[in-house]
N, C-alpha and C. Protein backbone atom coordinates (compact mmCIF):
# COMPACT_ATOMS: atom_id res chain seq x y z
N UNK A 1 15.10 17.49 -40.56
CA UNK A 1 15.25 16.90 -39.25
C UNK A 1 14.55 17.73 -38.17
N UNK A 2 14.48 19.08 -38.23
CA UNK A 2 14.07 19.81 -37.35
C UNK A 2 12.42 19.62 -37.29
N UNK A 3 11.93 19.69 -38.29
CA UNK A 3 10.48 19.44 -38.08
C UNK A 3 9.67 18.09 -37.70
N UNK A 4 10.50 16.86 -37.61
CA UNK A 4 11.10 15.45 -37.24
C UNK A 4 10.78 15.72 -35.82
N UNK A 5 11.04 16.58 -34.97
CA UNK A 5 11.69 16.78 -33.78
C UNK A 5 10.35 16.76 -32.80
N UNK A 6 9.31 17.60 -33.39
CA UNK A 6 7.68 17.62 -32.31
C UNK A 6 7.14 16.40 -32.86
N UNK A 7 7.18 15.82 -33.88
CA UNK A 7 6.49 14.46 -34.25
C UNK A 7 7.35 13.02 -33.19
N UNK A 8 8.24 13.18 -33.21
CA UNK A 8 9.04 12.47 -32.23
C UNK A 8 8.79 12.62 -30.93
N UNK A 9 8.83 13.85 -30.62
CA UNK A 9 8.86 14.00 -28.87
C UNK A 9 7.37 13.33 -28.67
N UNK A 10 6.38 14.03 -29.56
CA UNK A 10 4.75 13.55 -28.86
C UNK A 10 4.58 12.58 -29.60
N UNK A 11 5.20 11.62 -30.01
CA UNK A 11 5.18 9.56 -29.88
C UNK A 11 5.41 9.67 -28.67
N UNK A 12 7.10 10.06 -28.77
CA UNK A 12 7.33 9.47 -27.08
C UNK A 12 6.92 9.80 -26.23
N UNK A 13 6.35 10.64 -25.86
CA UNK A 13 5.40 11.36 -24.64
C UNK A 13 4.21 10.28 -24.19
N UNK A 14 3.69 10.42 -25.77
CA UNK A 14 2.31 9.37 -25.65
C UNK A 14 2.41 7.88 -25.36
N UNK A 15 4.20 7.91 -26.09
CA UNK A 15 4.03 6.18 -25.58
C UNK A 15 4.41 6.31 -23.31
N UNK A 16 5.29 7.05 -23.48
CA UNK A 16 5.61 6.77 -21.50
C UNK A 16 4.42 6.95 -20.87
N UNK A 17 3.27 7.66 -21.46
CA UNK A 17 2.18 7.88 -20.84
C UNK A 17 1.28 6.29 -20.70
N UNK A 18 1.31 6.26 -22.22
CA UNK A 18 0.72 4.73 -22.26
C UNK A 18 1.22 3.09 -21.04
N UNK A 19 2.49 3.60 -21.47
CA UNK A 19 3.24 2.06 -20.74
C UNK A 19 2.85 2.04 -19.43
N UNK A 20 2.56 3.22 -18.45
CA UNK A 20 2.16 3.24 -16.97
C UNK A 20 1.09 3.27 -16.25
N UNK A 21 0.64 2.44 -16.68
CA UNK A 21 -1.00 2.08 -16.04
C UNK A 21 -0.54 1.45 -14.38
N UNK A 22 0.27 0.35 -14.84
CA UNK A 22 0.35 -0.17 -13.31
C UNK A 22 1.15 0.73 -12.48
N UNK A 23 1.54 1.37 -12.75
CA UNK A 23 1.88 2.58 -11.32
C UNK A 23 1.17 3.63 -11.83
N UNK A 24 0.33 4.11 -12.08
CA UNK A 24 -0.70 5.25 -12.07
C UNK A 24 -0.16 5.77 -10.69
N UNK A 25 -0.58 7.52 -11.02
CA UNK A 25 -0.05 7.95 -9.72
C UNK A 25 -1.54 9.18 -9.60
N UNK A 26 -2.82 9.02 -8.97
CA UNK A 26 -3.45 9.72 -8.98
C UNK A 26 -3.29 11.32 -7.77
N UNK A 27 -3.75 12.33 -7.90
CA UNK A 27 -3.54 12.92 -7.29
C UNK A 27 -4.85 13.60 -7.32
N UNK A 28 -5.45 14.14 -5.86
CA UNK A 28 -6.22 15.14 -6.57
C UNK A 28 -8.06 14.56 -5.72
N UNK A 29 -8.92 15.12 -6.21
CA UNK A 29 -10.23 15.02 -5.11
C UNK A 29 -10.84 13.32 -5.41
N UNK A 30 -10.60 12.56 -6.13
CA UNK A 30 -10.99 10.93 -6.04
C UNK A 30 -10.26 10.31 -4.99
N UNK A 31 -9.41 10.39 -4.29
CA UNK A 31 -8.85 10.17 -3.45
C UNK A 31 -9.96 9.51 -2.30
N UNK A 32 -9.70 8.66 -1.64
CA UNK A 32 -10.72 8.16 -1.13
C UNK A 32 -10.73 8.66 0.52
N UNK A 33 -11.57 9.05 1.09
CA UNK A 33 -12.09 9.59 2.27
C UNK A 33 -12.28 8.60 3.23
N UNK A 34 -13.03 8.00 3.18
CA UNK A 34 -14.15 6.83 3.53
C UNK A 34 -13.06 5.66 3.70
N UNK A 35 -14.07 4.90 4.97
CA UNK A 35 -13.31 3.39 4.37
C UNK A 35 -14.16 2.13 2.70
N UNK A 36 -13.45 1.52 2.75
CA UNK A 36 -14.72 0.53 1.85
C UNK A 36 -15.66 0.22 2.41
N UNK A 37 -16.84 0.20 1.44
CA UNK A 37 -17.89 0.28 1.66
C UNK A 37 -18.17 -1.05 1.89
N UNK A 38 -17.78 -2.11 1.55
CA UNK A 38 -17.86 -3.51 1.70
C UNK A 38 -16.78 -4.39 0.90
N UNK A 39 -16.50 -5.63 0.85
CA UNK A 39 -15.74 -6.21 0.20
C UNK A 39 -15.52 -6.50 -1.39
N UNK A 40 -16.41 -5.85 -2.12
CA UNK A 40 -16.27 -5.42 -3.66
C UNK A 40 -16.38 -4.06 -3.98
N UNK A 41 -15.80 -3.36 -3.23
CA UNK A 41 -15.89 -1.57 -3.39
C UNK A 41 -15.26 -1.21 -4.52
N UNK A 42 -15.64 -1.12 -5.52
CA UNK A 42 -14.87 -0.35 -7.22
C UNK A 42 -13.33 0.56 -6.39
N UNK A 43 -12.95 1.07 -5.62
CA UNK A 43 -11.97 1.79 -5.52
C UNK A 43 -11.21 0.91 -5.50
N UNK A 44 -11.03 -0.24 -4.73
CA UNK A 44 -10.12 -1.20 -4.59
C UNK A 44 -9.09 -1.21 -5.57
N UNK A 45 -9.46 -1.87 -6.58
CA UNK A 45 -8.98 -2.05 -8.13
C UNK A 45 -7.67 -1.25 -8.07
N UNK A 46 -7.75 0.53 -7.72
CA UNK A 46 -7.12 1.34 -8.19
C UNK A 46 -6.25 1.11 -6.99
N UNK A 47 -5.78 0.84 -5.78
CA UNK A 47 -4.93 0.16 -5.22
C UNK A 47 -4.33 -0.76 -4.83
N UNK A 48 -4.75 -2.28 -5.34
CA UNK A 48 -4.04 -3.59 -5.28
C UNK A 48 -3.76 -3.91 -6.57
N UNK A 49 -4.24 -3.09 -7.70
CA UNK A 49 -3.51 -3.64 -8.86
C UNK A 49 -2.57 -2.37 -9.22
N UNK A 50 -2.14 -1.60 -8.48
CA UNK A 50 -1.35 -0.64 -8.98
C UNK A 50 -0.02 -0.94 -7.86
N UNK A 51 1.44 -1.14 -8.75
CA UNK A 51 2.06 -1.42 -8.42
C UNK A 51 2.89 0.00 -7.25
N UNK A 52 2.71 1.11 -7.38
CA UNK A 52 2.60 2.22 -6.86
C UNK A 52 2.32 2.07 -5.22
N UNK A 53 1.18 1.92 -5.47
CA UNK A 53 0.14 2.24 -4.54
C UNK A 53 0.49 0.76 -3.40
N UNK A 54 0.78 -0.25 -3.82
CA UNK A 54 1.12 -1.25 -2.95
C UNK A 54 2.82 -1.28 -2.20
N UNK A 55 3.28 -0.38 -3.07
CA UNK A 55 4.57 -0.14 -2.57
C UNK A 55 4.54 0.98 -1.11
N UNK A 56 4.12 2.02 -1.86
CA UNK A 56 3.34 2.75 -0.90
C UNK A 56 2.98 2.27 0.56
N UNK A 57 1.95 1.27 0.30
CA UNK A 57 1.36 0.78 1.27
C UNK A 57 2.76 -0.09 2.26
N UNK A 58 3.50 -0.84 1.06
CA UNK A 58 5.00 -1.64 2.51
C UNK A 58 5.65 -0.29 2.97
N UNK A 59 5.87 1.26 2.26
CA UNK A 59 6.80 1.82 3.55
C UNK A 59 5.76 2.49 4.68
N UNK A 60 4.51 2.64 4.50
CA UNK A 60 3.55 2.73 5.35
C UNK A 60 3.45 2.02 6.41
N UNK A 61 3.71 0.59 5.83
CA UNK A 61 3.89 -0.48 7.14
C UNK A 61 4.67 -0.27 7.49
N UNK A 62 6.25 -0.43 7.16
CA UNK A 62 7.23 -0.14 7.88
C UNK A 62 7.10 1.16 8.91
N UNK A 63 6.58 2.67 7.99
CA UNK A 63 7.08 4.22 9.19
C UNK A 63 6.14 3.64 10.37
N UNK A 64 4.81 2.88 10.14
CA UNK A 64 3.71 2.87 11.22
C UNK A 64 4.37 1.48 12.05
N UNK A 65 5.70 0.85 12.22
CA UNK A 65 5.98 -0.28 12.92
C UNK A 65 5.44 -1.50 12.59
N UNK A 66 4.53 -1.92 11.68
CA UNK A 66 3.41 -3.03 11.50
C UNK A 66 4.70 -4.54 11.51
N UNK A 67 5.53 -4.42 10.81
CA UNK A 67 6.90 -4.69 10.87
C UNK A 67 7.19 -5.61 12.04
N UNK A 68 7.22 -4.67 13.14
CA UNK A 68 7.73 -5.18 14.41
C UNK A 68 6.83 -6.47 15.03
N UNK A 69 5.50 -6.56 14.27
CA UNK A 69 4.66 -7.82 14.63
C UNK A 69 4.52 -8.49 14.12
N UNK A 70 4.48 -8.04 12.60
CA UNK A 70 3.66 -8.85 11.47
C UNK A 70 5.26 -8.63 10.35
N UNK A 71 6.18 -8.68 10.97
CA UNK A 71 7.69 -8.93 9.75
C UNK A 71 7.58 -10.40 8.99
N UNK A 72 8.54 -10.26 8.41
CA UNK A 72 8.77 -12.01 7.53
C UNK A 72 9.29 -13.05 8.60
N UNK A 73 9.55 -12.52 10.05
CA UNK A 73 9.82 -14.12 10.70
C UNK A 73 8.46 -14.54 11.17
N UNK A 74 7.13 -13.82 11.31
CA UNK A 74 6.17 -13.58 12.52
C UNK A 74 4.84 -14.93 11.99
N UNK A 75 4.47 -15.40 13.60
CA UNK A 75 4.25 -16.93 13.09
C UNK A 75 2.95 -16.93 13.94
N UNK A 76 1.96 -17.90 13.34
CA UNK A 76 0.70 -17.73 13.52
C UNK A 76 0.11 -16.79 13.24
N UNK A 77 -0.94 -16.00 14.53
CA UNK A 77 -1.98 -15.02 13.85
C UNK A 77 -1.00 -13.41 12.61
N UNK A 78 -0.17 -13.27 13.50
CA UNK A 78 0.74 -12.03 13.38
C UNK A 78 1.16 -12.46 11.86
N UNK A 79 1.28 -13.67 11.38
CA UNK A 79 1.72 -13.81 10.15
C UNK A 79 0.85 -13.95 9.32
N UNK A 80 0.95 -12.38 8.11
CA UNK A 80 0.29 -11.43 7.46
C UNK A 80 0.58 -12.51 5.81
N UNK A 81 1.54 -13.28 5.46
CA UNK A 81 1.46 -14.34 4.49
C UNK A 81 0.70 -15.12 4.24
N UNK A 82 0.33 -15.74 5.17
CA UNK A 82 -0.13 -17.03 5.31
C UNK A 82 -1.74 -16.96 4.42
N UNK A 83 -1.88 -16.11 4.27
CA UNK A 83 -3.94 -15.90 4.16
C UNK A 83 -5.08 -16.36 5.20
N UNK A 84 -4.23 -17.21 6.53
CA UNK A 84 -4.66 -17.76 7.44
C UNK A 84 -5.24 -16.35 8.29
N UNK A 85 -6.03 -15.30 7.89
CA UNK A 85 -6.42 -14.41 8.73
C UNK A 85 -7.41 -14.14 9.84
N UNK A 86 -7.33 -14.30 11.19
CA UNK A 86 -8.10 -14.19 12.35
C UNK A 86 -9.84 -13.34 11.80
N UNK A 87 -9.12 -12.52 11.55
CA UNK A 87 -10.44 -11.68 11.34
C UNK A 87 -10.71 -11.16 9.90
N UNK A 88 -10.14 -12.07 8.67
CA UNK A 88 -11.02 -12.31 7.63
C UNK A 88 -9.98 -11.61 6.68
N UNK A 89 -9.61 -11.86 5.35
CA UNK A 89 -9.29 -11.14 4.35
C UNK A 89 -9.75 -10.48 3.43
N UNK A 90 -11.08 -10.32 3.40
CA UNK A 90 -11.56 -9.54 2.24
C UNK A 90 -11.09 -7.55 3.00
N UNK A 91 -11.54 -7.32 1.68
CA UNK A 91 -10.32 -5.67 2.10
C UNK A 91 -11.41 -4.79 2.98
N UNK A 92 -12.40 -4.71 3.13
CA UNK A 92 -13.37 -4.17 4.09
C UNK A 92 -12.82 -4.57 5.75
N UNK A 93 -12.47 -6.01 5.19
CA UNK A 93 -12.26 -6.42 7.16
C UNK A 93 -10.53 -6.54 7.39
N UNK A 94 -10.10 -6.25 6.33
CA UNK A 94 -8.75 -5.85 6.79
C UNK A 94 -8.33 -5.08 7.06
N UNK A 95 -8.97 -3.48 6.24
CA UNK A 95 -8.94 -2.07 6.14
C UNK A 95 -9.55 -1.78 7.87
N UNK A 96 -10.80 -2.61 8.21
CA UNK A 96 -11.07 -2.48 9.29
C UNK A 96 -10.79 -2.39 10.68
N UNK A 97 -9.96 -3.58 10.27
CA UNK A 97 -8.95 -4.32 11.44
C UNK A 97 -7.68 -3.35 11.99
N UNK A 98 -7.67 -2.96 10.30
CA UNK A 98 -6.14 -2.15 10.82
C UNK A 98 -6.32 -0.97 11.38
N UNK A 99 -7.72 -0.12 10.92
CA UNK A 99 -7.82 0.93 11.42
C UNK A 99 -8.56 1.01 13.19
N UNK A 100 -9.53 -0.21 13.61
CA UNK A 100 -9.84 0.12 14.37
C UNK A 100 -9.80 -1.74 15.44
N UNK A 101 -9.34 -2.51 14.57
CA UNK A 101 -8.96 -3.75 15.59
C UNK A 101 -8.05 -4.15 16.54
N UNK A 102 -6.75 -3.16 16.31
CA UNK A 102 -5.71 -3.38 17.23
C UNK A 102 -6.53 -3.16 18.81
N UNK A 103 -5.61 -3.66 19.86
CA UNK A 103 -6.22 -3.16 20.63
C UNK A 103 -5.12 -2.21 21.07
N UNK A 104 -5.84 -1.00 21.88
CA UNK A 104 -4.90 -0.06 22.26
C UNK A 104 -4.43 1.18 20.96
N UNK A 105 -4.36 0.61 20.05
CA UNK A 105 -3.77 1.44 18.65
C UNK A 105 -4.95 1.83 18.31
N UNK A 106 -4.66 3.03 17.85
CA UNK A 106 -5.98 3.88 17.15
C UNK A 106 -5.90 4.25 16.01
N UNK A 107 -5.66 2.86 15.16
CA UNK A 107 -4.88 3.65 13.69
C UNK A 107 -5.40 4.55 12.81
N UNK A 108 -6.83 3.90 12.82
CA UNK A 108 -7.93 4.74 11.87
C UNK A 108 -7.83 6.42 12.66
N UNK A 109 -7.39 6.48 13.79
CA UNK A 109 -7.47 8.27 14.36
C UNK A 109 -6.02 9.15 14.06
N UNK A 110 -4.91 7.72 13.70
CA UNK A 110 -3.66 8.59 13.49
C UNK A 110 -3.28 8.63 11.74
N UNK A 111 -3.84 6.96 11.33
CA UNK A 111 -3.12 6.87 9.48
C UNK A 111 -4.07 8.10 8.70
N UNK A 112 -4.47 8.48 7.66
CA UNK A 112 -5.33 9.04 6.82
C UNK A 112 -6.18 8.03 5.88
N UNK A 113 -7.34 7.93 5.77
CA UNK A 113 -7.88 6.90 4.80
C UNK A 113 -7.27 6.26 3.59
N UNK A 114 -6.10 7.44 2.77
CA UNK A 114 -5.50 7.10 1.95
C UNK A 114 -4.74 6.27 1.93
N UNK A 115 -4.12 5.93 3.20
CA UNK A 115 -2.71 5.71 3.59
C UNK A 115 -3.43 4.46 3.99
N UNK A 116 -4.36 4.14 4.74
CA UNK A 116 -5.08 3.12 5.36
C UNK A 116 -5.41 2.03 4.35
N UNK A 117 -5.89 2.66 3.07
CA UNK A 117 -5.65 2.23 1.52
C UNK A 117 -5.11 1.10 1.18
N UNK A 118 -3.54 2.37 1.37
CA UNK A 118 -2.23 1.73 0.61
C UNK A 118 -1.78 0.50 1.85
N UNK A 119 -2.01 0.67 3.02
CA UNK A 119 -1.42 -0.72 3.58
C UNK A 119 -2.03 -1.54 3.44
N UNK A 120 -4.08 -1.86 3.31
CA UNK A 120 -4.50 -2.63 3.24
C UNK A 120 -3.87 -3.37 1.92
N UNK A 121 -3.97 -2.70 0.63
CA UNK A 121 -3.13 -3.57 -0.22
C UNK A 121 -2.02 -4.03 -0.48
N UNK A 122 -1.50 -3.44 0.48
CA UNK A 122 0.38 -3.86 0.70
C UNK A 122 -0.05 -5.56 1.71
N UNK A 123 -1.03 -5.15 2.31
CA UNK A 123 -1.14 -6.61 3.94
C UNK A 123 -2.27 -7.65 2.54
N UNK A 124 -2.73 -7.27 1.73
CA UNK A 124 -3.59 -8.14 1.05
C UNK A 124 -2.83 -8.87 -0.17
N UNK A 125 -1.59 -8.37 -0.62
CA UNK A 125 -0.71 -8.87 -1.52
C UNK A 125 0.67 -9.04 -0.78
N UNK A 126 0.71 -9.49 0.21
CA UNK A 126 1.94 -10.25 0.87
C UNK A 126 1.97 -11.70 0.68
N UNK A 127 0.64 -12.32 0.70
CA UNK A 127 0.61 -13.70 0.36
C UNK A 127 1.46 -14.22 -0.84
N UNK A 128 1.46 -12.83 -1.98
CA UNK A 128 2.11 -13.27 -3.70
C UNK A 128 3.23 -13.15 -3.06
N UNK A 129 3.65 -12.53 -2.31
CA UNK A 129 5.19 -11.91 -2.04
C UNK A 129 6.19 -13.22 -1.62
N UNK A 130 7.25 -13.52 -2.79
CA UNK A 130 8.34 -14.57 -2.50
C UNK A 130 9.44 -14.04 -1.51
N UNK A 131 9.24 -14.64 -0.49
CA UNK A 131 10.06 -14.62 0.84
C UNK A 131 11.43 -13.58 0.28
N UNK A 132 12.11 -13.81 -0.74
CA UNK A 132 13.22 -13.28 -1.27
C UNK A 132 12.60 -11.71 -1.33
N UNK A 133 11.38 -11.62 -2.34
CA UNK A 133 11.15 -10.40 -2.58
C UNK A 133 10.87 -9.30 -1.36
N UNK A 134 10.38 -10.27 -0.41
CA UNK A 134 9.95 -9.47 0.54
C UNK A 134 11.17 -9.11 1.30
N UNK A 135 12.50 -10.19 1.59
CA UNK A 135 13.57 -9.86 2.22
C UNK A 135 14.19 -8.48 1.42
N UNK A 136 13.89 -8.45 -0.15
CA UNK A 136 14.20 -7.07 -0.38
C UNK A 136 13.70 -5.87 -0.21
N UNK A 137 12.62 -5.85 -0.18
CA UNK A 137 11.67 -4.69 0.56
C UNK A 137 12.30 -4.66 1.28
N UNK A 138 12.21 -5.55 2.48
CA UNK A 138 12.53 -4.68 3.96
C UNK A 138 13.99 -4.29 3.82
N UNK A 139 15.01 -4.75 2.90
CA UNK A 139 16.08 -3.94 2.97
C UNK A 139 16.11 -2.86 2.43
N UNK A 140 15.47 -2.65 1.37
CA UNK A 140 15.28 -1.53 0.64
C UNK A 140 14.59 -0.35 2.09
N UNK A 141 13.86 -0.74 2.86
CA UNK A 141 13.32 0.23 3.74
C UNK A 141 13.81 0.32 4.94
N UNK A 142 15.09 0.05 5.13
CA UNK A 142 16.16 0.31 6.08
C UNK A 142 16.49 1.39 6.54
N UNK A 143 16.26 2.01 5.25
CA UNK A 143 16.62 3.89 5.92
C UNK A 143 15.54 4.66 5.96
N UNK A 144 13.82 4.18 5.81
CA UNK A 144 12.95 4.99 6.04
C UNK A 144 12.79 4.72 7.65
N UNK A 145 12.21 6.09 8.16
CA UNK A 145 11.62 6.35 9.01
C UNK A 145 10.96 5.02 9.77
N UNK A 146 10.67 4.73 10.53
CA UNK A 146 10.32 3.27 11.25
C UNK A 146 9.85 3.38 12.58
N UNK A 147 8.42 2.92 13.16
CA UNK A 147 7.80 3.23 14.19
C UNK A 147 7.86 3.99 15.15
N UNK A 148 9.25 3.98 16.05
CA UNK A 148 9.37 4.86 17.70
C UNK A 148 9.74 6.46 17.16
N UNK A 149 9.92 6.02 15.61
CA UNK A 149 10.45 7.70 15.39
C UNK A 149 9.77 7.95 14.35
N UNK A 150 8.32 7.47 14.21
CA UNK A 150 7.61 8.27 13.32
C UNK A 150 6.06 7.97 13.85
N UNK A 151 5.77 9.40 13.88
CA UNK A 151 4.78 9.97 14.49
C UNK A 151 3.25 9.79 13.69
N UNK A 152 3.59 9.91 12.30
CA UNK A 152 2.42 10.23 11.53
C UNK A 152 2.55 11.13 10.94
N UNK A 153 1.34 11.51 10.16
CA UNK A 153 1.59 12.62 9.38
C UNK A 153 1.05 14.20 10.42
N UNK A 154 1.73 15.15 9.81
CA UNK A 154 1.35 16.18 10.75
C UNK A 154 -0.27 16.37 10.68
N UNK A 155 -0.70 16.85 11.50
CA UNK A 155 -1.86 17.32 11.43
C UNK A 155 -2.16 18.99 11.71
């Protein structure tokens, strides 16, 4: 049984490694700097299909307030469901929008590119999001941090 014991652990190692593709958790210098380069940018991929990284991106919305405009009651332009988007959905002009379309907000000078990332694919996969699921998010993010009292990240 004892020699049973390293043949066992490294299956199971290899299998938890295997099963988690959709939350991959990268760390480290690929990290993206830049915004997209245009609306088929290869990085994409690694944040709207990673279930991680889009989660990420809803408490992002929530600490940065996005919430307070664009929540699950918010109707017409402000409503981030609909796919009905003013200034376009592909992830170049959303990533865009958010960082430098508001008016007055300077997001692209306060979020980090990374982070700018993770909300674009959190605001680009709200459309899949069933009203229910999304009412659980935002309860689930009840006790994070939330706009008037969060600043950003330090600098």
């Amino acid at each position: 049984m004892t020699a049973l014991r390293p043949v066992l652990f490294v299956t199971f190692s290899a299998l938890l490694i295997a099963g988690c593709n959709g939350e991959s958790r990268t760390l480290g210098a690929d990290l993206p700097v830049t915004a997209p380069t245009g609306p088929h940018d290869p990085r994409a991929a690694r944040y709207e299909r990673n279930v991680y990284q889009v989660a990420q991106g809803g408490r992002y919305f929530t600490w940065y307030g996005c919430g307070q405009c664009h929540g699950g009651g918010a109707q017409g332009v402000r409503d981030l469901g609909d796919t009905r988007w003013k200034h376009g959905g592909g992830l170049d002009q959303v990533y865009g929008f958010i960082a430098h379309g508001h008016p007055g907000a300077r997001y692209g000078e306060r979020i980090p590119p990374e982070q700018l990332w993770q909300i674009t694919a959190y605001v680009r996969n709200l459309p899949r999001l069933t009203p229910e699921r999304r009412r659980r998010q935002d309860l689930d993010q009840t006790g994070e941090p939330q706009a008037g009292n969060w600043t950003g990240p330090v600098q």
